[in-house]
Protein backbone atom coordinates (compact mmCIF):
# COMPACT_ATOMS: atom_id res chain seq x y z
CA UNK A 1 -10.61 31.85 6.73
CA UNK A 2 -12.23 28.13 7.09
CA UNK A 3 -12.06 26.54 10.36
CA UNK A 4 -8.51 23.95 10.47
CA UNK A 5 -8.75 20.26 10.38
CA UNK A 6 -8.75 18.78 14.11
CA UNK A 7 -5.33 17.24 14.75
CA UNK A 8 -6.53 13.99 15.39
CA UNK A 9 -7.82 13.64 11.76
CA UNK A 10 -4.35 15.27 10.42
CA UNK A 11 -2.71 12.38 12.33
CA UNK A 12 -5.04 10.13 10.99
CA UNK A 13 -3.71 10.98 7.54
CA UNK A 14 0.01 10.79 8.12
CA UNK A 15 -0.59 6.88 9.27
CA UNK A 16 -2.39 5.86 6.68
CA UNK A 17 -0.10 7.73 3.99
CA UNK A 18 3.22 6.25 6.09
CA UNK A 19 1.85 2.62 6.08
CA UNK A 20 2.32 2.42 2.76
CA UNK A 21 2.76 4.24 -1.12
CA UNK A 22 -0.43 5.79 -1.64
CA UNK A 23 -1.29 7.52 -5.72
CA UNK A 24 -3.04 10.57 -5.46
CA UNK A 25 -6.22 8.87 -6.18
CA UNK A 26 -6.23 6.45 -3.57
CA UNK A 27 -5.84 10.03 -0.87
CA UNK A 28 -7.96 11.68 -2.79
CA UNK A 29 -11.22 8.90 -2.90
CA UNK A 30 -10.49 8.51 0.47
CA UNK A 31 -9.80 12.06 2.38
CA UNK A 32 -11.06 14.88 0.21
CA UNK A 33 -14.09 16.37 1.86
CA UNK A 34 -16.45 19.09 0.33
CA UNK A 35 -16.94 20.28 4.05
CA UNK A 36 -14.96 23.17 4.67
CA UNK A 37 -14.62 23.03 8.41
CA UNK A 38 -12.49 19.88 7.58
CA UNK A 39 -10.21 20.37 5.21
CA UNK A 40 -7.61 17.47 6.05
CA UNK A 41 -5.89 16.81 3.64
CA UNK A 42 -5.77 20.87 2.61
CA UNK A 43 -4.41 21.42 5.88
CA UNK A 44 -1.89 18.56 6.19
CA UNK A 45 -0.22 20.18 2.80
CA UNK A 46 -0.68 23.56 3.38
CA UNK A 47 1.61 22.71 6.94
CA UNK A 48 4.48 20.80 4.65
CA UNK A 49 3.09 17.34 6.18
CA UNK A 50 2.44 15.59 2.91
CA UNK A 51 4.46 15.75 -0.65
CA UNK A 52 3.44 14.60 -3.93
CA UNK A 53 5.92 13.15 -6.41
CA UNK A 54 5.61 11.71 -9.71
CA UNK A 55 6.95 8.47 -10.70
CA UNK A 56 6.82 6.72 -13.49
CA UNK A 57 3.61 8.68 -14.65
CA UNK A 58 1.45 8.81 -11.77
CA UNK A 59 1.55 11.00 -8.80
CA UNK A 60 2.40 9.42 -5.12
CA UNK A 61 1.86 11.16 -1.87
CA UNK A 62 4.67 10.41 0.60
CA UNK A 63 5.15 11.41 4.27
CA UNK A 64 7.63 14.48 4.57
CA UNK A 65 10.01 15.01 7.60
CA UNK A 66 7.96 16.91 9.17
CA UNK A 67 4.89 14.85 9.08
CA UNK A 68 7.14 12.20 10.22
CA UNK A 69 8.55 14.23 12.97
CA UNK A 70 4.65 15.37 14.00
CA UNK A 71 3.80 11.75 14.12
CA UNK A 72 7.05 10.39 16.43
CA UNK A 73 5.97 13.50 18.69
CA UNK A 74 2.54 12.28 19.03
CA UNK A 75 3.23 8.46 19.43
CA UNK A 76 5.63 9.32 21.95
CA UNK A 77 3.12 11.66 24.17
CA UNK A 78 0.25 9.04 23.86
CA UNK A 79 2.36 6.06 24.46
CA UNK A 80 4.30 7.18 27.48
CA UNK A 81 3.13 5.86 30.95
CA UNK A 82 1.31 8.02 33.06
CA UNK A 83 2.15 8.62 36.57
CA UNK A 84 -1.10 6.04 37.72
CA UNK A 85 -0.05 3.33 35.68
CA UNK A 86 3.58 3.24 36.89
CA UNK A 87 2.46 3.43 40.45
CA UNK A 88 -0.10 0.74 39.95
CA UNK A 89 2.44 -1.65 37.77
CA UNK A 90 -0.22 -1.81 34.83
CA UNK A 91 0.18 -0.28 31.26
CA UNK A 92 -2.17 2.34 30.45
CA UNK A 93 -3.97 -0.07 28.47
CA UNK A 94 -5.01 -2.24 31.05
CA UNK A 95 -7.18 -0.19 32.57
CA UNK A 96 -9.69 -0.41 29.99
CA UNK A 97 -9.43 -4.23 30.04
CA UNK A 98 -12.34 -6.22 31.43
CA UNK A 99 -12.80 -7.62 34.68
């Protein structure tokens, strides 16, 4: 069994599918891989992430529920304050800003 898709990649996926219809060309051109120790866009179906439909002739790929619900979880861990930031009164983000 091939090696699964790092999450971050899978996650990657799900935004650019939810921003917007994409056919199954557009996904495919852009996330099919040859590389089997990163099968994204295998592993983002095979876990119920991603459907395909057809309308009006062609085939779309839409966000499911669950990808939906996978990608609410993880905006809502990484956007979340940490402990240091509340303390300190800056967002997490402004940390990284430049002096």
């Amino acid at each position: 069994m091939g090696d699964a898709a790092p999450e971050s990649l899978i996650l990657d996926l799900l935004e650019w599918v939810a921003s917007g219809e994409r056919s199954y060309e557009d996904v495919m051109d852009a996330w099919r891989t040859s590389c089997p120790r990163l099968p994204v866009w295998e592993d983002a179906n095979d876990r119920g992430l991603l459907n395909q439909e057809w309308i009006n002739g062609r085939c779309a790929i839409r966000i499911t529920t669950a990808g939906l619900a996978l990608l609410d979880q993880h905006r809502a861990s990484t956007h979340s304050p940490t402990k240091s930031s509340i303390n300190s009164g800056l967002s997490p983000q402004s940390h990284n800003a430049p002096a």
